[in-house]
N, C-alpha and C. Protein backbone atom coordinates (compact mmCIF):
# COMPACT_ATOMS: atom_id res chain seq x y z
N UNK A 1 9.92 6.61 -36.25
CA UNK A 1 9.17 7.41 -35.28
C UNK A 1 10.13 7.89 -34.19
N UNK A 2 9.90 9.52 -33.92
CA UNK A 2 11.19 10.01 -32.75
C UNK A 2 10.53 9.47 -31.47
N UNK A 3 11.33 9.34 -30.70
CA UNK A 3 11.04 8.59 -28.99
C UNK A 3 11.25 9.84 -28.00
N UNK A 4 9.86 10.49 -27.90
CA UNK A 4 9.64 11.68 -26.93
C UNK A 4 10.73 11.58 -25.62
N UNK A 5 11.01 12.30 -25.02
CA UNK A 5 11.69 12.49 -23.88
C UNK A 5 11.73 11.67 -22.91
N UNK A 6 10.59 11.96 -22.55
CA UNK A 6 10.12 10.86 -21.11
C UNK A 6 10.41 9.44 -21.53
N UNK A 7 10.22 8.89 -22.66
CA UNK A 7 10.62 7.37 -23.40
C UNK A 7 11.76 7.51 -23.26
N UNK A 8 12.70 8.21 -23.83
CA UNK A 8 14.22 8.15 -23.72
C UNK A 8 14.50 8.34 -22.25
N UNK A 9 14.07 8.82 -21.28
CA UNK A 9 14.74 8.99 -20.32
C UNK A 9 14.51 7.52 -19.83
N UNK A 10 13.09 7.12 -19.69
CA UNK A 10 12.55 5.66 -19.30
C UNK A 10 13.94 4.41 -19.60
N UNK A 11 13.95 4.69 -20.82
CA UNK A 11 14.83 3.41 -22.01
C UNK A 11 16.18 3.42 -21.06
N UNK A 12 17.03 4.56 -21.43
CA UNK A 12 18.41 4.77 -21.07
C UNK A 12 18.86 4.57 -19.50
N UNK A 13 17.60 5.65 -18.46
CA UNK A 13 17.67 5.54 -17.09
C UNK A 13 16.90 4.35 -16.01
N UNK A 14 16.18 4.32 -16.45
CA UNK A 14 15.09 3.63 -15.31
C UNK A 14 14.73 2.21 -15.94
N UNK A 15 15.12 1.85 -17.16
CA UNK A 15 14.59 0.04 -17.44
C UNK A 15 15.80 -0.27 -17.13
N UNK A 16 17.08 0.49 -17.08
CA UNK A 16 18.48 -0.96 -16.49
C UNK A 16 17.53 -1.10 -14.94
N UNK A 17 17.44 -0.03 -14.49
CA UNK A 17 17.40 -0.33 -12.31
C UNK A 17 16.19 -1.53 -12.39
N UNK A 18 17.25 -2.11 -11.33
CA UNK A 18 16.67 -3.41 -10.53
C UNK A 18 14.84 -2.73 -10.24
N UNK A 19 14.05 -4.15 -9.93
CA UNK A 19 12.71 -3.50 -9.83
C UNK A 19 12.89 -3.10 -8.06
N UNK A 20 13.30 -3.48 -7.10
CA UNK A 20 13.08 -2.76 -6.34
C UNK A 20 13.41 -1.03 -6.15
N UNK A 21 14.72 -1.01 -6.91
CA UNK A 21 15.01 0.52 -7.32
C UNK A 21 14.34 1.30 -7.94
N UNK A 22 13.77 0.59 -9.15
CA UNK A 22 12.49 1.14 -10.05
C UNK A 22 11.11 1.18 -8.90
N UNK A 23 10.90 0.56 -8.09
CA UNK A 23 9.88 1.01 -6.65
C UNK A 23 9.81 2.17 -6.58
N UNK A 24 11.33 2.30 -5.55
CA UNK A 24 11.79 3.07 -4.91
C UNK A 24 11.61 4.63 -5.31
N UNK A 25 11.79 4.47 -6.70
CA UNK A 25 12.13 5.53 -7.60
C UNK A 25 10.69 6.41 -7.77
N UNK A 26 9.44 5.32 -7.87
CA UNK A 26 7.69 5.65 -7.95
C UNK A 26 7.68 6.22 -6.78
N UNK A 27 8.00 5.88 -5.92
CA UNK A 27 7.96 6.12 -4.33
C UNK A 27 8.24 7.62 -4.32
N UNK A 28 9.61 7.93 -4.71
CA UNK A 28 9.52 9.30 -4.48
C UNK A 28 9.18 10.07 -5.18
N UNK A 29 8.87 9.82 -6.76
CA UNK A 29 8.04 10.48 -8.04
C UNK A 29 6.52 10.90 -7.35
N UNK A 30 6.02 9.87 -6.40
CA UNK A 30 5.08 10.01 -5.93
C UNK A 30 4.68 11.00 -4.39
N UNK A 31 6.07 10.93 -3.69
CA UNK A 31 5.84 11.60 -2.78
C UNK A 31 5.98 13.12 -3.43
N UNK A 32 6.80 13.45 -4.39
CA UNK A 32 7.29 14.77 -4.59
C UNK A 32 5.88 15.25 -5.40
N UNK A 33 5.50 14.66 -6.19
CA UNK A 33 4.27 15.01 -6.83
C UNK A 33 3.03 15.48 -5.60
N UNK A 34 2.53 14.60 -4.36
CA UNK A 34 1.99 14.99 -3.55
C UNK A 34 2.20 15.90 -2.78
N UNK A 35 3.55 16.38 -2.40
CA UNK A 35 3.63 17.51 -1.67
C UNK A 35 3.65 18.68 -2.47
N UNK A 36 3.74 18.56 -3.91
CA UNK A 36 3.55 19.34 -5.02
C UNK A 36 2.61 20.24 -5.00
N UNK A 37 1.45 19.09 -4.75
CA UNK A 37 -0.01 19.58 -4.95
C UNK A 37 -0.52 19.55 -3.55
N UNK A 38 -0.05 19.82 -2.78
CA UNK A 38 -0.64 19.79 -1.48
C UNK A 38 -1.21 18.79 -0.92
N UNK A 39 -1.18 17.92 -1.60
CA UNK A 39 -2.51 16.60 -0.96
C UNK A 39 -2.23 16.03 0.09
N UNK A 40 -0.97 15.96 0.33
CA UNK A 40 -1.02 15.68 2.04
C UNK A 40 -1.72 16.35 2.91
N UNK A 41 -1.15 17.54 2.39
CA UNK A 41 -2.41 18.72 3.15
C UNK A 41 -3.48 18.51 3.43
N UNK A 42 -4.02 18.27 2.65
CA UNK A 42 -5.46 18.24 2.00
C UNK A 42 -6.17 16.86 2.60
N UNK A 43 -5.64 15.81 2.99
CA UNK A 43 -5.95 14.81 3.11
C UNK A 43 -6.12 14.80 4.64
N UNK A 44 -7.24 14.19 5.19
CA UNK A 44 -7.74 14.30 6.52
C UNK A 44 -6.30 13.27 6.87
N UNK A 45 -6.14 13.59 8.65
CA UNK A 45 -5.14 12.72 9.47
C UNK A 45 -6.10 11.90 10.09
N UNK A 46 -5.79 10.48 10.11
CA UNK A 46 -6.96 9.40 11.11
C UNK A 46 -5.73 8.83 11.78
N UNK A 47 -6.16 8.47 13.27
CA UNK A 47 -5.26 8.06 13.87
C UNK A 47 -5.67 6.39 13.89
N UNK A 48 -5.07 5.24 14.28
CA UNK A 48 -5.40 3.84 14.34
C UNK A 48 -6.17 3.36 15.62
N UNK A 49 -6.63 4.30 16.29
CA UNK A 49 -7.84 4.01 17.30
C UNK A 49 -8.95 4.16 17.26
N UNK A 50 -8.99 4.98 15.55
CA UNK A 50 -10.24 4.93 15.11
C UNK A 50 -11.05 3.73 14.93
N UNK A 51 -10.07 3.14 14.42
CA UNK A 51 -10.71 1.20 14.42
C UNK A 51 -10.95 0.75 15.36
N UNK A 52 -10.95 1.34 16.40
CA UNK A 52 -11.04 0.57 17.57
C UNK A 52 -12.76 -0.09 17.60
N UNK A 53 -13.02 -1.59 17.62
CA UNK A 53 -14.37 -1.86 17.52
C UNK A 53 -14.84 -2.06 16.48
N UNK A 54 -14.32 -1.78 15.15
CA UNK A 54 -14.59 -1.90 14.24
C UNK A 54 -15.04 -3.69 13.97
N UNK A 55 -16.27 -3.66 13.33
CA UNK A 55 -16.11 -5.08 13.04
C UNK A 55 -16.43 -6.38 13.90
N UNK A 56 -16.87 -5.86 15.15
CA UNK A 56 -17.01 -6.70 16.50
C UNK A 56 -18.05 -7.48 16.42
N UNK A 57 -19.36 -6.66 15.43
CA UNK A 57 -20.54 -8.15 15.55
C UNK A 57 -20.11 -8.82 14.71
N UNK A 58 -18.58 -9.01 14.05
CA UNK A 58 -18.22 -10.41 13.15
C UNK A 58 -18.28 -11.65 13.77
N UNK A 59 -17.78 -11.05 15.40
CA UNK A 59 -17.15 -12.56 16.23
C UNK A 59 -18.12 -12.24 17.53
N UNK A 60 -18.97 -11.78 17.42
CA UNK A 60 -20.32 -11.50 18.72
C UNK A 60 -20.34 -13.30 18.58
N UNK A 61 -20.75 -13.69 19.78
CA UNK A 61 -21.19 -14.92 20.20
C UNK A 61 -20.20 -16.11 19.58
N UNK A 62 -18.83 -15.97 19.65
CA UNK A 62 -18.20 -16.73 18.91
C UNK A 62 -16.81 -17.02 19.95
N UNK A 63 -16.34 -18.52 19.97
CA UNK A 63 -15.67 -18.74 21.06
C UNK A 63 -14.46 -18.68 20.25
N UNK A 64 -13.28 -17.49 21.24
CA UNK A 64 -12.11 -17.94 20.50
C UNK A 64 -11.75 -18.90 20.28
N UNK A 65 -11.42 -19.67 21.35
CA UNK A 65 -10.49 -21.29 21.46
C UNK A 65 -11.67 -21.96 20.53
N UNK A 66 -12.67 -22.58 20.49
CA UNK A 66 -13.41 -22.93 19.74
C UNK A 66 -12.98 -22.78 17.88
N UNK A 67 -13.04 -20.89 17.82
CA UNK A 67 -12.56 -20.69 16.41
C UNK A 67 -11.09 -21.30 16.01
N UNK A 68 -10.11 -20.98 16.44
CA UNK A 68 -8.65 -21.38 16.46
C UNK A 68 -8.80 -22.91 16.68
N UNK A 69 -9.45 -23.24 16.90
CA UNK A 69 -9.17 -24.72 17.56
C UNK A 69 -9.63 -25.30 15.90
N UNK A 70 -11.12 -25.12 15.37
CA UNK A 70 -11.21 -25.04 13.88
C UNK A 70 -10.34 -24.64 12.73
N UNK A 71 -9.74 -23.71 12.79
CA UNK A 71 -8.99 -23.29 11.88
C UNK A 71 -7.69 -24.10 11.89
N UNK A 72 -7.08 -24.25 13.29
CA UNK A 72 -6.23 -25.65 13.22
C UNK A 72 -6.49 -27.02 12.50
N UNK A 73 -7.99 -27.66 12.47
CA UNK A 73 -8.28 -28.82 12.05
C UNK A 73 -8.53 -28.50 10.43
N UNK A 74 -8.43 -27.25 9.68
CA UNK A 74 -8.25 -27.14 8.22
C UNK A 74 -6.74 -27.33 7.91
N UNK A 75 -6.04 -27.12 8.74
CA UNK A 75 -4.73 -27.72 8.21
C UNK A 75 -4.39 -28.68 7.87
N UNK A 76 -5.09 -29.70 8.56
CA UNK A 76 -4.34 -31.00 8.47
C UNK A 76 -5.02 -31.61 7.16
């Protein structure tokens, strides 16, 4: 059976590199593909203050030092 292109390139180039190099390598296969297709574009911008509050009736009525003070006594 012949070994299509992309297999040969895989075999010869990219299975010696270390796996963080082989990461690295998705990393930019991936960025170049997205700016390819615009999807950065395309993709709404959220800034990290959006979270702000997020999640707050988790710990409504709940004492920090109290919680931490618990989570310390699962250690031992």
């Amino acid at each position: 059976m012949a070994i299509n292109k992309t297999e040969q390139i895989y075999q010869q180039h990219i299975k010696p590199l270390t796996p963080s190099e082989r990461l690295a390598l998705i990393e930019l296969i991936a960025r170049d593909l997205a700016i390819q297709n615009d999807y950065i574009e395309k993709t709404p911008k959220h800034n990290i203050t959006e979270l702000h509050g997020l999640g707050k009736e988790i710990w409504e009525g709940l004492d920090a030092q109290e919680y931490v003070n618990g989570l310390r006594k699962e250690w031992n």
